[in-house]
N, C-alpha and C. Protein backbone atom coordinates (compact mmCIF):
# COMPACT_ATOMS: atom_id res chain seq x y z
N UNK A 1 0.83 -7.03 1.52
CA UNK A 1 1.26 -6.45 2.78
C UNK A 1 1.81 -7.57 3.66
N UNK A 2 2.97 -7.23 4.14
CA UNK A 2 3.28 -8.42 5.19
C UNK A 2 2.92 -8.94 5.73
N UNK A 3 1.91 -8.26 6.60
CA UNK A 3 1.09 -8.88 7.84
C UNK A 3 -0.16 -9.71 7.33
N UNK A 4 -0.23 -9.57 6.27
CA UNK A 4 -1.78 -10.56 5.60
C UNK A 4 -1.24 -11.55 4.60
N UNK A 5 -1.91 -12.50 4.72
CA UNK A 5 -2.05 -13.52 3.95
C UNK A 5 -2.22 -13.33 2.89
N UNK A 6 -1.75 -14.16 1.78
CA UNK A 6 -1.82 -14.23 0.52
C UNK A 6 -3.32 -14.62 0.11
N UNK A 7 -3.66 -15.20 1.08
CA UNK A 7 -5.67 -15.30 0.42
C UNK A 7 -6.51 -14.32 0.82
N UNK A 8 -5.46 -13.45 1.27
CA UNK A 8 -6.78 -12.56 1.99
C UNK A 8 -7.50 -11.79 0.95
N UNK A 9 -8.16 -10.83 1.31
CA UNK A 9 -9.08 -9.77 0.19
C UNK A 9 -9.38 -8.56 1.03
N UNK A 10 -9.94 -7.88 0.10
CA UNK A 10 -10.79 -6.46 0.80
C UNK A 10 -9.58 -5.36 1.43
N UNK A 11 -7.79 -5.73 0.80
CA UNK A 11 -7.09 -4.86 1.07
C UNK A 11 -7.17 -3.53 1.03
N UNK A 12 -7.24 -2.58 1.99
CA UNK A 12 -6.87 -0.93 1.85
C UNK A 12 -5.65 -0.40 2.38
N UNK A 13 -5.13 0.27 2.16
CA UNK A 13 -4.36 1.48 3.28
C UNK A 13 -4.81 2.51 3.16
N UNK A 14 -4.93 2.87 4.27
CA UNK A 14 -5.66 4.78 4.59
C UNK A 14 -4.73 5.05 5.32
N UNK A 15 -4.70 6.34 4.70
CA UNK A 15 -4.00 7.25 5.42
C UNK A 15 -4.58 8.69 5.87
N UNK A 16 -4.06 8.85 7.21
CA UNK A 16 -5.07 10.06 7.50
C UNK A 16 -3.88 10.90 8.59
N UNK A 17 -3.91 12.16 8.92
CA UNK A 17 -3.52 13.27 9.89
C UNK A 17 -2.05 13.55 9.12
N UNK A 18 -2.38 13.90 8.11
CA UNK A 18 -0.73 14.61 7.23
C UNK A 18 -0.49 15.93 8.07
N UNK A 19 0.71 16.31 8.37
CA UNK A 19 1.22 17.53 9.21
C UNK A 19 2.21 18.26 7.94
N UNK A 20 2.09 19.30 8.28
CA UNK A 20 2.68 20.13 7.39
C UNK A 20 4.75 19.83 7.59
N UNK A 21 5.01 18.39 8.24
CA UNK A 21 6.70 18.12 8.05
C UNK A 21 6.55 16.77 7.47
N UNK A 22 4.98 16.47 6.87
CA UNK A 22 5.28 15.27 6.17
C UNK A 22 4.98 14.11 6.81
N UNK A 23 4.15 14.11 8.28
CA UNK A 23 4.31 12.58 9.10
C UNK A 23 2.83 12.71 8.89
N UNK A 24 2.01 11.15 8.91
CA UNK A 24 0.95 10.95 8.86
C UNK A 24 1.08 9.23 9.16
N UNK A 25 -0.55 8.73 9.83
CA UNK A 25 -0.11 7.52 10.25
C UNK A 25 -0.84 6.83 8.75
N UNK A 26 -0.98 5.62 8.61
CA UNK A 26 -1.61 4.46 7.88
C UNK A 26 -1.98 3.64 8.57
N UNK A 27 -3.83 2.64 8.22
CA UNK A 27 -3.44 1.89 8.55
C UNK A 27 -4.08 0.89 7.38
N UNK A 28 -3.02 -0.69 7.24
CA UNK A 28 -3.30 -1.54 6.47
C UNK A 28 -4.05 -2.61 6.87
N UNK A 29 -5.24 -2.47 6.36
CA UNK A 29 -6.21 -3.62 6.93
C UNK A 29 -6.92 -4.84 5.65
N UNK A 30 -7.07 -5.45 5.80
CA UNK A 30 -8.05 -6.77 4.60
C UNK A 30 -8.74 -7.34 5.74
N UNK A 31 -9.19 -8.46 4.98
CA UNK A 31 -10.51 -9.83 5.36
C UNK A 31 -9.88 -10.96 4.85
N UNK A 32 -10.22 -11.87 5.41
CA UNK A 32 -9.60 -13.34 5.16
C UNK A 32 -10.58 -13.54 3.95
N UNK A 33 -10.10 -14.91 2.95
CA UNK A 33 -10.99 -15.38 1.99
C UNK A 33 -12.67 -15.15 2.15
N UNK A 34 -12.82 -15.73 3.02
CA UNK A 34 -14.12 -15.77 3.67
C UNK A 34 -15.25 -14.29 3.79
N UNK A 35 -14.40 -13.39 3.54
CA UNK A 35 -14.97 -12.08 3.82
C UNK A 35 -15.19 -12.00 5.61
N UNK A 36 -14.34 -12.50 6.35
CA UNK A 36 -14.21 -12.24 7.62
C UNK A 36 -14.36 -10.81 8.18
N UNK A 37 -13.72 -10.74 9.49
CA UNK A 37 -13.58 -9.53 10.23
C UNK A 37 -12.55 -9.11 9.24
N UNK A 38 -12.18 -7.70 9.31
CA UNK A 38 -11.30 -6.85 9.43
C UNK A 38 -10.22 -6.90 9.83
N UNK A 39 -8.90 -7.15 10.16
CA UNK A 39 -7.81 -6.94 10.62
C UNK A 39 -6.73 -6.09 9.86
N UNK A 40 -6.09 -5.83 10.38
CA UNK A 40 -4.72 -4.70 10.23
C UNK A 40 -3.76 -4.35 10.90
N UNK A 41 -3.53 -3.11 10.80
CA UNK A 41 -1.87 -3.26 11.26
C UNK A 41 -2.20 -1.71 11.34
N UNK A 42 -1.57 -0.85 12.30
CA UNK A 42 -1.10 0.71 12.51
C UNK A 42 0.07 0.81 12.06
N UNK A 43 0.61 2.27 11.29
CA UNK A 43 1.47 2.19 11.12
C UNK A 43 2.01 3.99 11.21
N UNK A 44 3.49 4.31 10.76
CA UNK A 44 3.81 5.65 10.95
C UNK A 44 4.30 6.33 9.71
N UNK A 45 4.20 6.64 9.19
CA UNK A 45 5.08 7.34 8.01
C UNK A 45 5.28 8.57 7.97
N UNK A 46 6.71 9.20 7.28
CA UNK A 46 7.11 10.43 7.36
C UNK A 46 7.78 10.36 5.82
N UNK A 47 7.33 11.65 5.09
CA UNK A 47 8.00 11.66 3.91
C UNK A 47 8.41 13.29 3.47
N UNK A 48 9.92 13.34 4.54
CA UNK A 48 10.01 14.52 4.65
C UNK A 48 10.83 15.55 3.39
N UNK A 49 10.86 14.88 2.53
CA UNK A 49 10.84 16.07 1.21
C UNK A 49 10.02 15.67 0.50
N UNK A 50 9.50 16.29 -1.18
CA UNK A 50 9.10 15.88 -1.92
C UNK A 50 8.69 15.10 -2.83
N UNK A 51 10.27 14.40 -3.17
CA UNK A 51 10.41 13.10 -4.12
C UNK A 51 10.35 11.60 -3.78
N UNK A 52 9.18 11.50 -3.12
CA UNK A 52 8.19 10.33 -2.88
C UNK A 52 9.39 9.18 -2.12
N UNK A 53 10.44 9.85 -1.53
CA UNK A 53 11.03 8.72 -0.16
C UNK A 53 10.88 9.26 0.52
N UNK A 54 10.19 7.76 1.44
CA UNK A 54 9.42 8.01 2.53
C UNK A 54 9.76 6.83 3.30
N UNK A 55 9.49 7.05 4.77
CA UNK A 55 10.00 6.04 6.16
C UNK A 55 8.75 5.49 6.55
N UNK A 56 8.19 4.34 6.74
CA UNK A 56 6.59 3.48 6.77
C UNK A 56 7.78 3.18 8.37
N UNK A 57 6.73 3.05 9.59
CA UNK A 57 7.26 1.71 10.20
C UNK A 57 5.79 1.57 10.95
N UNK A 58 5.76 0.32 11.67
CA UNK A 58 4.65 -0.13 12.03
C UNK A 58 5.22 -1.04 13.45
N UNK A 59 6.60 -1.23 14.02
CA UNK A 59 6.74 -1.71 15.01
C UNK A 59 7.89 -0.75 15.70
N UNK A 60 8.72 -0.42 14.80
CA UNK A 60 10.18 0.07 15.29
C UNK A 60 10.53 1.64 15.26
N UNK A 61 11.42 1.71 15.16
CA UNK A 61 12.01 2.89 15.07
C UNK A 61 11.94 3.41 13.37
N UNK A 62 11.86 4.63 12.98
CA UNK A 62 12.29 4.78 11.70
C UNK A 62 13.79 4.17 11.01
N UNK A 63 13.45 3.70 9.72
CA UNK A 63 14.43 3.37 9.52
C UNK A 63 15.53 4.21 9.12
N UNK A 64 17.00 4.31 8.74
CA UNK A 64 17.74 5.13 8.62
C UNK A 64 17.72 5.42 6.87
N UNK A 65 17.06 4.73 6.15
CA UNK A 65 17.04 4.69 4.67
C UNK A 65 15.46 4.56 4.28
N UNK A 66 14.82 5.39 3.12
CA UNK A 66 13.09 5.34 2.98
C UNK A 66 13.12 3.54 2.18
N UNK A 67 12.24 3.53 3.15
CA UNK A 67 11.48 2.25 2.67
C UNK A 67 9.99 1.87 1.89
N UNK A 68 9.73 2.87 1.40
CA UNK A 68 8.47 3.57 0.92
C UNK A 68 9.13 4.30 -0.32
N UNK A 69 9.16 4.11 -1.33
CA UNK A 69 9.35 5.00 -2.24
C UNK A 69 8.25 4.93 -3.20
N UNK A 70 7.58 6.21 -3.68
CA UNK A 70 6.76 6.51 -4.39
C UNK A 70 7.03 6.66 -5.47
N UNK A 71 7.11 5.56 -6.85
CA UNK A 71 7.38 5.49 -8.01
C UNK A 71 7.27 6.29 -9.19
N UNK A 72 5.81 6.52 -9.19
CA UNK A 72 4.74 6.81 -10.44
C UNK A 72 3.44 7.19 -9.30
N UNK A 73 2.99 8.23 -9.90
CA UNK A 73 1.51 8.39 -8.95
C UNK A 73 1.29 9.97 -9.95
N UNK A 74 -0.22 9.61 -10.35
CA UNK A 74 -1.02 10.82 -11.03
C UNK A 74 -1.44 11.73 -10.21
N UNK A 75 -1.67 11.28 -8.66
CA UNK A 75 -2.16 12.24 -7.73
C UNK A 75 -3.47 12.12 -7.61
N UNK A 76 -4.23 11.66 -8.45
CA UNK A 76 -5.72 11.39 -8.34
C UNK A 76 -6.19 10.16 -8.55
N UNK A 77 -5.98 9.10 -8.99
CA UNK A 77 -6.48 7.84 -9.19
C UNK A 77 -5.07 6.72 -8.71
N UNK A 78 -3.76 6.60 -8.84
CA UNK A 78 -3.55 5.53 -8.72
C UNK A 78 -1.35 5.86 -7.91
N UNK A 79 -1.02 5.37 -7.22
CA UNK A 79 -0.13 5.20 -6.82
C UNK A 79 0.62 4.05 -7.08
N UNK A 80 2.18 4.03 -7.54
CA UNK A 80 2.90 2.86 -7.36
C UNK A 80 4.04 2.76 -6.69
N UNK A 81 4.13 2.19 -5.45
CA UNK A 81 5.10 2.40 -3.86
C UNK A 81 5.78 1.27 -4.23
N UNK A 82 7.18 1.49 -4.12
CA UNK A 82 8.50 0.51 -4.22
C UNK A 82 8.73 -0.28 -2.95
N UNK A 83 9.23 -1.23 -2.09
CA UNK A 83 10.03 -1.33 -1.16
C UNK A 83 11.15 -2.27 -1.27
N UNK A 84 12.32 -2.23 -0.99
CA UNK A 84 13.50 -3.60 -0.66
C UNK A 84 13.61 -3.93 0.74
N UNK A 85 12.90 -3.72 1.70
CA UNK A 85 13.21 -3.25 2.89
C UNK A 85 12.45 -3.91 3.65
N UNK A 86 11.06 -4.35 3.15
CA UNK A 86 10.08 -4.87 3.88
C UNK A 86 10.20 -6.24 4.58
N UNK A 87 11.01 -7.25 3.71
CA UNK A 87 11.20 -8.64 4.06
C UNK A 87 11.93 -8.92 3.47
N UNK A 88 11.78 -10.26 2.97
CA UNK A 88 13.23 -11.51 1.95
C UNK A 88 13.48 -10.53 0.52
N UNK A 89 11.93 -10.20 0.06
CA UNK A 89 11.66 -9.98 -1.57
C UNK A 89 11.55 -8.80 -1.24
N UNK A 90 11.64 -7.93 -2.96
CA UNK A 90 11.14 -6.67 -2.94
C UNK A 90 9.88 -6.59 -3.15
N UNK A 91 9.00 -5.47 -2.65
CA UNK A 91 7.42 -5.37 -2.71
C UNK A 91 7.52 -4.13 -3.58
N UNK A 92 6.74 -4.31 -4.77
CA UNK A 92 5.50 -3.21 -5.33
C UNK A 92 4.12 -3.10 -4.94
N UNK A 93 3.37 -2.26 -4.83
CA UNK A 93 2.16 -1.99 -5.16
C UNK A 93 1.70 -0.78 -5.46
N UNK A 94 0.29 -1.44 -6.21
CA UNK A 94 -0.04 -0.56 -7.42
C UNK A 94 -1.46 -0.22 -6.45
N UNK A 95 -1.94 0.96 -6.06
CA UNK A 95 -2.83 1.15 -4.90
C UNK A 95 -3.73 2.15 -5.82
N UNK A 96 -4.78 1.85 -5.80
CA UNK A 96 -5.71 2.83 -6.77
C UNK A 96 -6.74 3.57 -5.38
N UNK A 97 -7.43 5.11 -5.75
CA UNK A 97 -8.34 5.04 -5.32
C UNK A 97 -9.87 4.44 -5.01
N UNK A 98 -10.36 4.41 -6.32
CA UNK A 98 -11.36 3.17 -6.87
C UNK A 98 -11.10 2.06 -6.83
N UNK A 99 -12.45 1.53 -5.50
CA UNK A 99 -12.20 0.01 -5.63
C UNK A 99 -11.57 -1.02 -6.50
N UNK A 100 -12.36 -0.36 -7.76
CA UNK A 100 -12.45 -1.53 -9.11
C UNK A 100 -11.10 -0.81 -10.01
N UNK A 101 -10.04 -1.25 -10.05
CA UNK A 101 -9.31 -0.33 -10.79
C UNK A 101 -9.39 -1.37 -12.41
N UNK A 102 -9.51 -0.13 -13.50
CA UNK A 102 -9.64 -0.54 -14.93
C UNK A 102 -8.47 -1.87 -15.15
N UNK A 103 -8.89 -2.72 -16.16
CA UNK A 103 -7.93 -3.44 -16.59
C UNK A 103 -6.76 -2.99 -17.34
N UNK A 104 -7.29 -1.88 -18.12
CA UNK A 104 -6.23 -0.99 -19.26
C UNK A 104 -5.28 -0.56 -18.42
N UNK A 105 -5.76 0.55 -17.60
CA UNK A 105 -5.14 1.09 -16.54
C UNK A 105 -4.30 0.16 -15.75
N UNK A 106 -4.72 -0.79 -15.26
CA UNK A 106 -3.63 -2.09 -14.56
C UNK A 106 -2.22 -2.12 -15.10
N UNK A 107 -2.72 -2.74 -16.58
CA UNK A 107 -1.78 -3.42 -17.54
C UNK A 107 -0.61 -1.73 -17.98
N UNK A 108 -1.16 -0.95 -18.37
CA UNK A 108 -0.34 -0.11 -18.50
C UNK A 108 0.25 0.87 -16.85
N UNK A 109 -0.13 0.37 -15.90
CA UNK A 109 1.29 0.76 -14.84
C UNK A 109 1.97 -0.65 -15.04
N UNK A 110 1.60 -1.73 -15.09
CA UNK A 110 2.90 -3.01 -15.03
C UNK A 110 3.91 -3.10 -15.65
N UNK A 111 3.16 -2.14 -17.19
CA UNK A 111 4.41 -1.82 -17.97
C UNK A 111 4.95 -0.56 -17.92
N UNK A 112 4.31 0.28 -16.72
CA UNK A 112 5.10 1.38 -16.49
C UNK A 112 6.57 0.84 -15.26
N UNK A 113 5.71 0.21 -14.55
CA UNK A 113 6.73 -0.08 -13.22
C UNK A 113 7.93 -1.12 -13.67
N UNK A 114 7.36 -1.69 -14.79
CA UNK A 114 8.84 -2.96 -15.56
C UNK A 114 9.36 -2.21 -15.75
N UNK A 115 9.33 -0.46 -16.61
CA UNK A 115 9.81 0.17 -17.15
C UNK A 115 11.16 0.78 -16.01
N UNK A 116 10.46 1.33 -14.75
CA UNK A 116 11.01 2.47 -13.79
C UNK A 116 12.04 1.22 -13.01
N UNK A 117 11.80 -0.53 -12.91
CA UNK A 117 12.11 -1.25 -12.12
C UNK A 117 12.51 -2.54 -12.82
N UNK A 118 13.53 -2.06 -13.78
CA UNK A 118 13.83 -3.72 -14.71
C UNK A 118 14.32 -4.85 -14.10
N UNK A 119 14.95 -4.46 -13.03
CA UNK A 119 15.49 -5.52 -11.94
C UNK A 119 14.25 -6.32 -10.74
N UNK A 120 13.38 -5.74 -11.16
CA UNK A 120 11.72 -6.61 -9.96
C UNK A 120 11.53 -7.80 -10.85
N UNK A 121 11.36 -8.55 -9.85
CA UNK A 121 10.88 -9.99 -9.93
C UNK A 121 9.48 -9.95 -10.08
N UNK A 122 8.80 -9.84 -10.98
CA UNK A 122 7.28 -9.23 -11.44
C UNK A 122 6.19 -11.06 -11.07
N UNK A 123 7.05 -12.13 -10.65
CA UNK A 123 6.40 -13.08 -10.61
C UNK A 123 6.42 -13.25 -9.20
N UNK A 124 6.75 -12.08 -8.27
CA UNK A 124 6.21 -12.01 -6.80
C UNK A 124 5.00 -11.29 -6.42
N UNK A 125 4.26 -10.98 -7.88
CA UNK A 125 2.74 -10.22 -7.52
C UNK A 125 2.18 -10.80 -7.13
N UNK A 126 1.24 -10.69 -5.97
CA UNK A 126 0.10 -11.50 -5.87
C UNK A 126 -1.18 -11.50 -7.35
N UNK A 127 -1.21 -12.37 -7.56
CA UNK A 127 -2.76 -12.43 -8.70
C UNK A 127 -3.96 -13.59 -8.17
N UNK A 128 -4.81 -13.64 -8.49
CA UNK A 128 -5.36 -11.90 -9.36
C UNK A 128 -5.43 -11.31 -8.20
N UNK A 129 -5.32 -9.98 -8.41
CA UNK A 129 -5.48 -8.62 -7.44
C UNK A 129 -6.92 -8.88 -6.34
N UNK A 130 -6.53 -8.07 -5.50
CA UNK A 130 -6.98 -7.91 -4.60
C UNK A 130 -8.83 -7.63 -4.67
N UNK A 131 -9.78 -8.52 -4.26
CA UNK A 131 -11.12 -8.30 -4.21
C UNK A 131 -11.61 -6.98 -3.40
N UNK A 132 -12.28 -5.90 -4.12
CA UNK A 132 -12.78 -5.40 -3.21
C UNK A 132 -14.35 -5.21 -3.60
N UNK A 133 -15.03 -4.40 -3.09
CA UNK A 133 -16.15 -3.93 -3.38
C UNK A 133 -17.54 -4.25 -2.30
N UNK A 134 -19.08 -4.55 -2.68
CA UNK A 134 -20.09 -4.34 -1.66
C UNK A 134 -19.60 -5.73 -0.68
N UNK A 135 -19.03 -6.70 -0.97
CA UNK A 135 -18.91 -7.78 -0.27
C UNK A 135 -17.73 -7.93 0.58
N UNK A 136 -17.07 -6.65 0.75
CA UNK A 136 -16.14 -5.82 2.07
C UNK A 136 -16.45 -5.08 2.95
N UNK A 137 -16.29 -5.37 4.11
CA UNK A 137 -16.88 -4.81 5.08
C UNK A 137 -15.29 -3.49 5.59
N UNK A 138 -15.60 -2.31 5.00
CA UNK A 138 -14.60 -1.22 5.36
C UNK A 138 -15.41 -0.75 6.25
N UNK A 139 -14.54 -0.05 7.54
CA UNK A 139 -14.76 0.91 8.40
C UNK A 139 -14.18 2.06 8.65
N UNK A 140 -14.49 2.99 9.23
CA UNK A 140 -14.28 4.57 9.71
C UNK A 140 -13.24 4.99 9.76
N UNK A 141 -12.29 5.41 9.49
CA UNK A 141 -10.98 5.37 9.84
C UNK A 141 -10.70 6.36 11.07
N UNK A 142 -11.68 6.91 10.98
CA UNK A 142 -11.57 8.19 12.03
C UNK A 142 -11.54 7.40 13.44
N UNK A 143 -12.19 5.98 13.53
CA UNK A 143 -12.76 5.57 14.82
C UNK A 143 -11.55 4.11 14.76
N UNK A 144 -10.78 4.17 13.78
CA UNK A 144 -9.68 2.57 13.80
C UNK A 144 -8.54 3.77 14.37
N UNK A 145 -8.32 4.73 14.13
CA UNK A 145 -7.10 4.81 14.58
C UNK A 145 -6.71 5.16 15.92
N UNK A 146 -5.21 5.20 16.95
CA UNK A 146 -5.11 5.23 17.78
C UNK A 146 -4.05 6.44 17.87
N UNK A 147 -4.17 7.17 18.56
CA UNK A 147 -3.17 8.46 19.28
C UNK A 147 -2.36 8.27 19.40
């Protein structure tokens, strides 16, 4: 995520208040190495048809082109969101529900997303993935977000 450091850990995005035209906010929060506080970022998204393009913004205006595109996603365990839009590089991520996502499972979206994305620079992943679990301090989302 842009706004966090490459050492950070304990990454989530939640998303919560979907409206029946598709807008719902996010927000992206981690912990520094250390297992620190919490920090994050609010954000807005609208993904007003079906086929997983979608508009993220978190400072500005929507953009005029989706910057969020939803790759591959089973609907129940694991999502893979495209962007060119975010900064210098293009961003993937592979966002599971379960903390601990399987190794099998890993390795076979990387070779799903090489598949959908032959042109990604696959040596801009962060590794190893993101720490989560009892030694993350997550909170409420009901009580982080803002109106």
């Amino acid at each position: 995520m842009p706004f966090q450091d490459e050492t950070g850990t304990c990454t989530t995005a939640q998303y919560t208040d979907l409206t029946s035209d598709g807008h719902f906010k996010v927000w992206n929060s981690g912990q520094d190495a250390e297992f620190g506080s919490r920090g994050g970022i609010h954000g807005r998204v609208k993904c007003p048809e079906t086929d997983g393009q979608c508009f993220v913004t978190f400072f500005t205006p929507f953009t005029k082109v989706p910057n969020y595109i939803v790759i591959d996603t089973d609907y129940e365990n694991y999502s893979m969101v495209y962007s060119c839009h975010s900064g210098p590089t293009a961003d993937l991520w592979i966002l599971s529900r379960a903390p601990v996502m399987d190794d099998d499972l890993y390795s076979s979206l990387l070779d799903r997303a090489a598949d959908l994305l032959p042109q990604f620079d696959f040596s801009t992943l962060n590794s190893p993935r993101t720490i989560q679990g009892d030694q993350c301090s997550y909170v409420n989302t009901e009580v982080a977000f803002w109106e």
